[in-house]
PDB file of N, CA and C in Angstrom:
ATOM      1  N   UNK A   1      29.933-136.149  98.441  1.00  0.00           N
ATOM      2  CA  UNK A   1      28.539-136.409  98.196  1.00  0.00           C
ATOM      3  C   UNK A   1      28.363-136.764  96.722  1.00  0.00           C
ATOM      4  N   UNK A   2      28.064-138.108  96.480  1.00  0.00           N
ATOM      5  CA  UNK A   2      28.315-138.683  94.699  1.00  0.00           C
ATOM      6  C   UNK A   2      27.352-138.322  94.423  1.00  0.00           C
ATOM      7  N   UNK A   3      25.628-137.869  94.638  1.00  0.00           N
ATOM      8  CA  UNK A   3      24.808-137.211  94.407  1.00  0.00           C
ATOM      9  C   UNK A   3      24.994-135.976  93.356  1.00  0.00           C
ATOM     10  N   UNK A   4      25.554-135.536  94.549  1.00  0.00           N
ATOM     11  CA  UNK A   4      26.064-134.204  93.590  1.00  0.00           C
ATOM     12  C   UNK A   4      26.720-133.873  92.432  1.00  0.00           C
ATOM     13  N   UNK A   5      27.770-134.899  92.509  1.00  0.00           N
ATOM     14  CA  UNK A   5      28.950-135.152  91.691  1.00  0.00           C
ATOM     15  C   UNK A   5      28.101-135.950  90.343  1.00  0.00           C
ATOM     16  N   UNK A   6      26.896-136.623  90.414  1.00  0.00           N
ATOM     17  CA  UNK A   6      26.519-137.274  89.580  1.00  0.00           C
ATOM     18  C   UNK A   6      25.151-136.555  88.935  1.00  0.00           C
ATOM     19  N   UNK A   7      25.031-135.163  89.272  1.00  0.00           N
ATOM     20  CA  UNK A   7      23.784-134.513  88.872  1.00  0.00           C
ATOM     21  C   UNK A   7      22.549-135.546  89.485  1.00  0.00           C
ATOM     22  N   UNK A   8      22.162-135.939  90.604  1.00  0.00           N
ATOM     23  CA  UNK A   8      21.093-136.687  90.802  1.00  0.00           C
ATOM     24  C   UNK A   8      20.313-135.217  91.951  1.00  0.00           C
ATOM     25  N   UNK A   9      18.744-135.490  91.675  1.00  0.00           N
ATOM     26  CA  UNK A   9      18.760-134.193  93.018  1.00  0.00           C
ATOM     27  C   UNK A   9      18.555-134.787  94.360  1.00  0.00           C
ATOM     28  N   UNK A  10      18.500-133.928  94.899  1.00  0.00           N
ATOM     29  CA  UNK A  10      18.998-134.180  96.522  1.00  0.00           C
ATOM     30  C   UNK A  10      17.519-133.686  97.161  1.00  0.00           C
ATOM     31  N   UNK A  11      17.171-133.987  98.366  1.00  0.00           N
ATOM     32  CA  UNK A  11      16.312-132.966  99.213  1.00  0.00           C
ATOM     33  C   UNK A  11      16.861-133.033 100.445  1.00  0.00           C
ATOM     34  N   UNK A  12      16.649-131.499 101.424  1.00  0.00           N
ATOM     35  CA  UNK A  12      16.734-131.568 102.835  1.00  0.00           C
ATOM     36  C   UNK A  12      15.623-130.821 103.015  1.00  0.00           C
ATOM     37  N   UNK A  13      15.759-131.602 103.912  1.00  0.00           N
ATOM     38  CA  UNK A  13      14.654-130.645 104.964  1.00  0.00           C
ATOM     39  C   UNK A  13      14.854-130.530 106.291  1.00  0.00           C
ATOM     40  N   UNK A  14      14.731-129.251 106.954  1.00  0.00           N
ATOM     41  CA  UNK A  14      14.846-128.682 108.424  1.00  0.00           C
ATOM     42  C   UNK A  14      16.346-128.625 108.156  1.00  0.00           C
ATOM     43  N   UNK A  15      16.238-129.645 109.558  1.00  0.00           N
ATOM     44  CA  UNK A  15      18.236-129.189 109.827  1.00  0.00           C
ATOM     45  C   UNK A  15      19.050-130.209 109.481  1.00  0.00           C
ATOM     46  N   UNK A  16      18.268-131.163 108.189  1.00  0.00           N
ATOM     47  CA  UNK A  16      19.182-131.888 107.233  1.00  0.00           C
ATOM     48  C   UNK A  16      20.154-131.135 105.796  1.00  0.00           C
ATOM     49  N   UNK A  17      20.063-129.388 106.227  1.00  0.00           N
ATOM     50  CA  UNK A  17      20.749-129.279 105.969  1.00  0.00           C
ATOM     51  C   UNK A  17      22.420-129.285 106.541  1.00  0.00           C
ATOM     52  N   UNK A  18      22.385-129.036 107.231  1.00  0.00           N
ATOM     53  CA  UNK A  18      23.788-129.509 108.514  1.00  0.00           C
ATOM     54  C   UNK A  18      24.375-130.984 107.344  1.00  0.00           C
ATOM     55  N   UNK A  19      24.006-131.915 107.056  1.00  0.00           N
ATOM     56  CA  UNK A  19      24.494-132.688 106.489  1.00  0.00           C
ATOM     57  C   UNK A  19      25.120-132.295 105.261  1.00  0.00           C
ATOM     58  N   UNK A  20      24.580-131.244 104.260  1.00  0.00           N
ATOM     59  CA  UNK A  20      24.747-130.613 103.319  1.00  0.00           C
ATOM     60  C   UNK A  20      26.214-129.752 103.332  1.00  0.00           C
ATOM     61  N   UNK A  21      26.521-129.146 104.620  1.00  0.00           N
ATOM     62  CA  UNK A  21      27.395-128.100 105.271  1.00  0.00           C
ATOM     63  C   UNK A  21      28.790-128.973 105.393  1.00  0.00           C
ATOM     64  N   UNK A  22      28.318-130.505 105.793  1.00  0.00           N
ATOM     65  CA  UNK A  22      29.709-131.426 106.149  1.00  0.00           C
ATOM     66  C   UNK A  22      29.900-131.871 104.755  1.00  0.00           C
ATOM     67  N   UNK A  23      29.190-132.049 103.788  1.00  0.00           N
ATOM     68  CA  UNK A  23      29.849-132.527 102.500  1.00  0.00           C
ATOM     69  C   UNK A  23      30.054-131.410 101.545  1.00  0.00           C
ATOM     70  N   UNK A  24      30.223-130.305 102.221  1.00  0.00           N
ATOM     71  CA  UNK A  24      30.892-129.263 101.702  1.00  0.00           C
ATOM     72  C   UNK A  24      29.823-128.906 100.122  1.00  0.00           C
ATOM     73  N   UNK A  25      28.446-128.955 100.016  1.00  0.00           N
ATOM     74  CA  UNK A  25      28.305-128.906  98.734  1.00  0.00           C
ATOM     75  C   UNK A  25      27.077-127.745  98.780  1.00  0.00           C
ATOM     76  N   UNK A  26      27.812-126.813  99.693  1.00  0.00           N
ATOM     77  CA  UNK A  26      26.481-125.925  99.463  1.00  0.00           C
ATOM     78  C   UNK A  26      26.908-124.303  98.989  1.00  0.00           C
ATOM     79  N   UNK A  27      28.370-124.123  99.188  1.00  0.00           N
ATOM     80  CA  UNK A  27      28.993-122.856  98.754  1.00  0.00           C
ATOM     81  C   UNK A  27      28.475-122.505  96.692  1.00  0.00           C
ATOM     82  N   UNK A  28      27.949-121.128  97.448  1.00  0.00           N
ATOM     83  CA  UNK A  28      27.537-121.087  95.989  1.00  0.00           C
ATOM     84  C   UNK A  28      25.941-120.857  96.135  1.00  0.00           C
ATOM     85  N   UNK A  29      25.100-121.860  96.314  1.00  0.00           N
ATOM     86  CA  UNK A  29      23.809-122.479  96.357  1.00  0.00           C
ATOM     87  C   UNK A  29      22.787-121.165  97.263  1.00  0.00           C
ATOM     88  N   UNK A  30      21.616-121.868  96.924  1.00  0.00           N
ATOM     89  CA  UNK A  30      20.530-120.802  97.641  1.00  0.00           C
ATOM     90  C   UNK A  30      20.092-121.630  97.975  1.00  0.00           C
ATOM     91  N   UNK A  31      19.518-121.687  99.246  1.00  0.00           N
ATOM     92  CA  UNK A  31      18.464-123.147 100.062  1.00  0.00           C
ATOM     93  C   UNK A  31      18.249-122.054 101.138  1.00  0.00           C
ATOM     94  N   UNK A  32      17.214-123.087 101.655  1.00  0.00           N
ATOM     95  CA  UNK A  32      16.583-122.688 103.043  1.00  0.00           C
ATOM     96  C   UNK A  32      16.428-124.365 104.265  1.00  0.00           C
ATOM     97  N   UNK A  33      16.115-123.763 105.091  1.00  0.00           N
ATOM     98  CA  UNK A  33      16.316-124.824 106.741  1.00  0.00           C
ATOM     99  C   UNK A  33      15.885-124.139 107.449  1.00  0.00           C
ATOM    100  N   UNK A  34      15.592-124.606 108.916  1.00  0.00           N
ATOM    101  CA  UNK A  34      14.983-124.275 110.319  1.00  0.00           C
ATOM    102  C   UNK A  34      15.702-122.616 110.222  1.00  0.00           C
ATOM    103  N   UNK A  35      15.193-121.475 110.764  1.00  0.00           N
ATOM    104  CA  UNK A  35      16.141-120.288 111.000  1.00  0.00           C
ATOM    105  C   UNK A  35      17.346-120.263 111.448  1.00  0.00           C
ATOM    106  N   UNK A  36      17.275-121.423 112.820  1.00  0.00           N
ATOM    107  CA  UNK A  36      18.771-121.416 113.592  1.00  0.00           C
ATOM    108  C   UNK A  36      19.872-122.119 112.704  1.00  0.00           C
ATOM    109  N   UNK A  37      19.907-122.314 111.312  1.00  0.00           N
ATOM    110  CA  UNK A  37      20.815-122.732 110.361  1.00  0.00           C
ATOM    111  C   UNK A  37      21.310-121.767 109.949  1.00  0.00           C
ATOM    112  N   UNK A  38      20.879-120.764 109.708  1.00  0.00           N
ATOM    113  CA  UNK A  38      20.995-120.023 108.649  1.00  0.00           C
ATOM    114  C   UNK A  38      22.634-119.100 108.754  1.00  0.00           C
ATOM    115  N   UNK A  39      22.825-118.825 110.362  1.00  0.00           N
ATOM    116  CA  UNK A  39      24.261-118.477 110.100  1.00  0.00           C
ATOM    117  C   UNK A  39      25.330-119.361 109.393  1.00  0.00           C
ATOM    118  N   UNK A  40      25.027-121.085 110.055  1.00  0.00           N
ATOM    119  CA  UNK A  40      26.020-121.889 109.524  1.00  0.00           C
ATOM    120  C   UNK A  40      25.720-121.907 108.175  1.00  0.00           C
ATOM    121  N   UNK A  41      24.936-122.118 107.682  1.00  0.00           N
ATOM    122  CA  UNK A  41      25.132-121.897 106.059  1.00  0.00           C
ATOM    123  C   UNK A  41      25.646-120.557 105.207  1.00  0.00           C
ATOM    124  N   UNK A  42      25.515-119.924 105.529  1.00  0.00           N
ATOM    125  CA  UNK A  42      25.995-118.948 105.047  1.00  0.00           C
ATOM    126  C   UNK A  42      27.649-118.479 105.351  1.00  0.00           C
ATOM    127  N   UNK A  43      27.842-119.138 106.650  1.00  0.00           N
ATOM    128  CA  UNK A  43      29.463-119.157 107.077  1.00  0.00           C
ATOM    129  C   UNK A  43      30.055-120.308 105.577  1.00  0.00           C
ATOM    130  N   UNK A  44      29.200-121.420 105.534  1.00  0.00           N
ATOM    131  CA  UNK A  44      29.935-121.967 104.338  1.00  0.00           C
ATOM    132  C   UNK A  44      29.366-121.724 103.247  1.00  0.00           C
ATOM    133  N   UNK A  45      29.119-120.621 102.476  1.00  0.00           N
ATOM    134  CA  UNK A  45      29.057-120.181 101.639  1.00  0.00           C
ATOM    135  C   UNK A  45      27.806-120.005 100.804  1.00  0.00           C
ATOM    136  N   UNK A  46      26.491-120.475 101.406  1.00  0.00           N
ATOM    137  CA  UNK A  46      25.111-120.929 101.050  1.00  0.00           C
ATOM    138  C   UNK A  46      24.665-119.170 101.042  1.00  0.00           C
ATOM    139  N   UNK A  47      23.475-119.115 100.632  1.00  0.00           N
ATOM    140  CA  UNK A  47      22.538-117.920 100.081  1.00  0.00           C
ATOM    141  C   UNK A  47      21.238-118.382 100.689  1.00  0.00           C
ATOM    142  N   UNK A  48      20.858-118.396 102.010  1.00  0.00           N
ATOM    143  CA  UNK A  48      20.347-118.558 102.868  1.00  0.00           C
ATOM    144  C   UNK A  48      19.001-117.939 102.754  1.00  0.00           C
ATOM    145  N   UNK A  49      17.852-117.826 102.590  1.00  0.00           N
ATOM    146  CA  UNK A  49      16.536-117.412 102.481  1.00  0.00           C
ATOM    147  C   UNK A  49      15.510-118.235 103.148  1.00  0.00           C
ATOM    148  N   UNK A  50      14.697-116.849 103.852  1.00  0.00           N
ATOM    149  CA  UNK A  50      13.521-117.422 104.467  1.00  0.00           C
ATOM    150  C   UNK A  50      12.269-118.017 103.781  1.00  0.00           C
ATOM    151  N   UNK A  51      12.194-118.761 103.291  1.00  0.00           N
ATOM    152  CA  UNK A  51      11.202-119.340 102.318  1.00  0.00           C
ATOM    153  C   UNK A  51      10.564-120.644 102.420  1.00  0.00           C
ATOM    154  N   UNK A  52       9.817-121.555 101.961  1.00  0.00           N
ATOM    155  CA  UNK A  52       9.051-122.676 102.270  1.00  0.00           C
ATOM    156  C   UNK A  52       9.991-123.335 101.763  1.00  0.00           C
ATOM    157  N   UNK A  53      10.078-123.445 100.282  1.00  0.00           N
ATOM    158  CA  UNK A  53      10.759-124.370  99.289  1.00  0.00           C
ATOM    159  C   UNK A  53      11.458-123.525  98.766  1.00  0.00           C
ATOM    160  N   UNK A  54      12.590-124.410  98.206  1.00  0.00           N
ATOM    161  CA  UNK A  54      13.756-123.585  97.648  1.00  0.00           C
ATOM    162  C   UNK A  54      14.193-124.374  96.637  1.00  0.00           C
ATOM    163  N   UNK A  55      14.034-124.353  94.927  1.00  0.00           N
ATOM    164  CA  UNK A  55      15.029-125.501  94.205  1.00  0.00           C
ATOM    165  C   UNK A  55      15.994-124.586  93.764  1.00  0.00           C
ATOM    166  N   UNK A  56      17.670-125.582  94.021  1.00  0.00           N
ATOM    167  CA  UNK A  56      18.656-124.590  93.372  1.00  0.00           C
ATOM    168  C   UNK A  56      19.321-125.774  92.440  1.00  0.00           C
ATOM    169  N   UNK A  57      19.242-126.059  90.929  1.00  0.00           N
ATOM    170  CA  UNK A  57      19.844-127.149  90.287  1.00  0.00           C
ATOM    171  C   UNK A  57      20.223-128.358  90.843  1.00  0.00           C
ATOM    172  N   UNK A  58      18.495-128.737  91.159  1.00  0.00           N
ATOM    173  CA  UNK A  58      18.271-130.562  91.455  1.00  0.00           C
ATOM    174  C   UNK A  58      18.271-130.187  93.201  1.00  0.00           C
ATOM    175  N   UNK A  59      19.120-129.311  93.672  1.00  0.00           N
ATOM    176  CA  UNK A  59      18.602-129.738  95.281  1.00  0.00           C
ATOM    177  C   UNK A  59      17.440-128.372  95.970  1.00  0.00           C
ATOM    178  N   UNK A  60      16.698-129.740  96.555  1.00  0.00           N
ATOM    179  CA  UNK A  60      15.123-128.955  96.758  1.00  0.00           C
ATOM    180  C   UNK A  60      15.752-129.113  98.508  1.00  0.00           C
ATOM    181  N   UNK A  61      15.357-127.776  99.097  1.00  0.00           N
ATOM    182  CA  UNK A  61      15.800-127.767 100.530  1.00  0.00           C
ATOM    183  C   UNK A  61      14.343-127.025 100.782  1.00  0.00           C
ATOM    184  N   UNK A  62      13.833-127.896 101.914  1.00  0.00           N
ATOM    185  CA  UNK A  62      12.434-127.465 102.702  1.00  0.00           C
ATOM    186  C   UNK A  62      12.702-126.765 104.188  1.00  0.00           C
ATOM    187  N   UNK A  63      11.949-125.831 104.766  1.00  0.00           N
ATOM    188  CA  UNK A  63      12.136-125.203 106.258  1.00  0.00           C
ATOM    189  C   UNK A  63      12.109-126.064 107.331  1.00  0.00           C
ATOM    190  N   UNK A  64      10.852-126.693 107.090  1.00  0.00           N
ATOM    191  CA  UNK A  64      10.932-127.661 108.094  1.00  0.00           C
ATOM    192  C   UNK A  64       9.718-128.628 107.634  1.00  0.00           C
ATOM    193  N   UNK A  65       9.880-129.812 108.631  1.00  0.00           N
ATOM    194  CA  UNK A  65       9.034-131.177 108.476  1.00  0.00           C
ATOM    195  C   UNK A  65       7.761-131.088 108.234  1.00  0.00           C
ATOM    196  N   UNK A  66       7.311-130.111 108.762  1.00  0.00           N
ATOM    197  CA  UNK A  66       5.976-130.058 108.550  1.00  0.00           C
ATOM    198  C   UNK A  66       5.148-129.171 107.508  1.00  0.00           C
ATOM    199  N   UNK A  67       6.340-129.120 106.473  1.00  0.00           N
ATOM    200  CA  UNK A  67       5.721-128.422 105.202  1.00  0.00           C
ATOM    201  C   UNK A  67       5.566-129.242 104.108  1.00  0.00           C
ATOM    202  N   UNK A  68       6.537-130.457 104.318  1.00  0.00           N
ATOM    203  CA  UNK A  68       6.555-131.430 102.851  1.00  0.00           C
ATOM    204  C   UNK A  68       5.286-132.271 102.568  1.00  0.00           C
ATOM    205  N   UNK A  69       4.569-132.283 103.499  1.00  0.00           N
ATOM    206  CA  UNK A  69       3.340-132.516 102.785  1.00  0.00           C
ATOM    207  C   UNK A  69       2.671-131.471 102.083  1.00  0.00           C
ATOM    208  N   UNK A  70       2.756-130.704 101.976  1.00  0.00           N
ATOM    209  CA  UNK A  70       2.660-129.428 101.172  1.00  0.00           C
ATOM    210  C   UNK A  70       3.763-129.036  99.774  1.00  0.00           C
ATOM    211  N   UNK A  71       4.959-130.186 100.474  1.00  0.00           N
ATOM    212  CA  UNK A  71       5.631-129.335  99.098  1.00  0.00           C
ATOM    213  C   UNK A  71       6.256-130.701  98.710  1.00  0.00           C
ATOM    214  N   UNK A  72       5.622-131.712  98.785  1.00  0.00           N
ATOM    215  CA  UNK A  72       6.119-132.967  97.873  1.00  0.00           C
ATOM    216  C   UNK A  72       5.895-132.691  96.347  1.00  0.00           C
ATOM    217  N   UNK A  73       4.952-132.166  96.198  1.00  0.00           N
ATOM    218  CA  UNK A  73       4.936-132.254  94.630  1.00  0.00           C
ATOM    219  C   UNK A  73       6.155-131.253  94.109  1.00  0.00           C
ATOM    220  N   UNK A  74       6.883-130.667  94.754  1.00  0.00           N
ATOM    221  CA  UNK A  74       8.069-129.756  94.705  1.00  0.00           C
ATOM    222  C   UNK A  74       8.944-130.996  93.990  1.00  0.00           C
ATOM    223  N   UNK A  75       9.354-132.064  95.386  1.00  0.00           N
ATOM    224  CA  UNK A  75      10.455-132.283  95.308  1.00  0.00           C
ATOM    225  C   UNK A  75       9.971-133.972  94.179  1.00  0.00           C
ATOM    226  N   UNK A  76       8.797-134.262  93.952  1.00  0.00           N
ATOM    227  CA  UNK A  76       8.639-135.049  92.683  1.00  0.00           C
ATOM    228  C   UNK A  76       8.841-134.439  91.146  1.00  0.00           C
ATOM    229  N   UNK A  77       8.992-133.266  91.250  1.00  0.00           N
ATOM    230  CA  UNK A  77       9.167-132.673  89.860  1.00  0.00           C
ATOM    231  C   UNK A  77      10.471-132.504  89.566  1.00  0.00           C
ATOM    232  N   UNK A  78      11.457-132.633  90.749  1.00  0.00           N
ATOM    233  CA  UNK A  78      12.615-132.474  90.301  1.00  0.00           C
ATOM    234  C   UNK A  78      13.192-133.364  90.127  1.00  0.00           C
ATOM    235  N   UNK A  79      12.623-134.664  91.042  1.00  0.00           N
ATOM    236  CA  UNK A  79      13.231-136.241  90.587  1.00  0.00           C
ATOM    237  C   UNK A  79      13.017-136.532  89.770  1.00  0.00           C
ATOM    238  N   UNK A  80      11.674-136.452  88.655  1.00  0.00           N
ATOM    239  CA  UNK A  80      11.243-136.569  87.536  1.00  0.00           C
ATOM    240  C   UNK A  80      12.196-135.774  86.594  1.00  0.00           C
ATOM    241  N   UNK A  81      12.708-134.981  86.433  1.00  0.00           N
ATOM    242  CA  UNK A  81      13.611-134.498  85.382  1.00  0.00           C
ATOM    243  C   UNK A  81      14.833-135.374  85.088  1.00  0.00           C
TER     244      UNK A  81
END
Protein backbone atom coordinates (compact mmCIF):
# COMPACT_ATOMS: atom_id res chain seq x y z
CA UNK A 1 0.00 0.00 0.00
CA UNK A 2 2.32 3.17 -1.41
CA UNK A 3 -0.11 5.35 0.57
CA UNK A 4 1.23 4.31 3.48
CA UNK A 5 4.68 3.96 2.56
CA UNK A 6 4.44 7.59 1.31
CA UNK A 7 2.80 9.21 4.52
CA UNK A 8 -0.39 10.22 2.39
CA UNK A 9 -3.71 9.59 4.65
CA UNK A 10 -5.93 6.98 3.88
CA UNK A 11 -9.77 6.58 4.85
CA UNK A 12 -12.00 3.41 5.37
CA UNK A 13 -15.01 3.07 6.10
CA UNK A 14 -17.31 0.03 7.22
CA UNK A 15 -15.77 -3.09 5.95
CA UNK A 16 -13.19 -1.22 3.76
CA UNK A 17 -11.30 -2.05 6.33
CA UNK A 18 -10.81 -5.80 5.12
CA UNK A 19 -8.77 -4.04 2.39
CA UNK A 20 -6.52 -2.52 5.04
CA UNK A 21 -6.02 -6.30 6.67
CA UNK A 22 -4.78 -7.61 2.94
CA UNK A 23 -2.15 -4.87 2.64
CA UNK A 24 -0.98 -5.84 5.81
CA UNK A 25 -0.87 -2.13 7.17
CA UNK A 26 -2.83 -2.18 10.15
CA UNK A 27 -0.64 -4.14 12.91
CA UNK A 28 0.10 -1.69 15.42
CA UNK A 29 -2.81 0.90 14.53
CA UNK A 30 -6.16 1.76 16.34
CA UNK A 31 -9.21 2.05 13.85
CA UNK A 32 -12.64 1.10 13.92
CA UNK A 33 -15.26 -0.76 11.10
CA UNK A 34 -18.70 -2.51 11.05
CA UNK A 35 -18.49 -4.78 14.59
CA UNK A 36 -18.29 -8.06 12.57
CA UNK A 37 -14.53 -6.83 11.70
CA UNK A 38 -13.35 -6.44 14.66
CA UNK A 39 -12.02 -10.03 15.37
CA UNK A 40 -10.20 -9.94 11.95
CA UNK A 41 -8.48 -6.92 12.81
CA UNK A 42 -7.29 -7.54 15.76
CA UNK A 43 -6.13 -11.22 14.62
CA UNK A 44 -3.80 -8.90 12.43
CA UNK A 45 -2.68 -6.88 14.86
CA UNK A 46 -5.13 -3.65 14.83
CA UNK A 47 -6.48 -2.02 18.31
CA UNK A 48 -9.95 -2.34 17.41
CA UNK A 49 -12.52 0.18 19.15
CA UNK A 50 -16.08 0.81 19.14
CA UNK A 51 -16.22 4.35 18.08
CA UNK A 52 -17.61 6.67 15.18
CA UNK A 53 -14.26 8.05 13.94
CA UNK A 54 -10.99 6.99 14.62
CA UNK A 55 -7.63 9.04 13.33
CA UNK A 56 -4.45 6.97 13.87
CA UNK A 57 -1.37 8.98 11.89
CA UNK A 58 -3.16 10.08 8.57
CA UNK A 59 -5.56 6.98 8.49
CA UNK A 60 -9.15 8.07 9.43
CA UNK A 61 -11.27 4.68 9.67
CA UNK A 62 -15.23 5.33 9.97
CA UNK A 63 -17.97 2.47 11.44
CA UNK A 64 -19.99 2.61 8.84
CA UNK A 65 -21.48 4.51 5.63
CA UNK A 66 -23.82 6.21 7.13
CA UNK A 67 -21.79 8.31 9.47
CA UNK A 68 -19.45 10.16 6.95
CA UNK A 69 -21.70 12.63 6.37
CA UNK A 70 -21.24 13.43 9.80
CA UNK A 71 -17.66 12.87 9.91
CA UNK A 72 -16.31 14.32 6.60
CA UNK A 73 -14.99 17.20 8.15
CA UNK A 74 -12.86 14.42 10.10
CA UNK A 75 -11.42 13.05 7.19
CA UNK A 76 -10.84 16.80 5.34
CA UNK A 77 -8.63 17.82 8.17
CA UNK A 78 -6.42 15.16 7.78
CA UNK A 79 -6.00 15.50 3.99
CA UNK A 80 -5.36 19.05 4.61
CA UNK A 81 -2.25 18.45 6.74
Amino acid sequence: MKFFAQHKPVGAICHAAWTLVEGDVVRGRTLTSYPSLQTDLRNAGATWVDEEVVVDDGLVTIERDTLIIHDVDELLRVADR
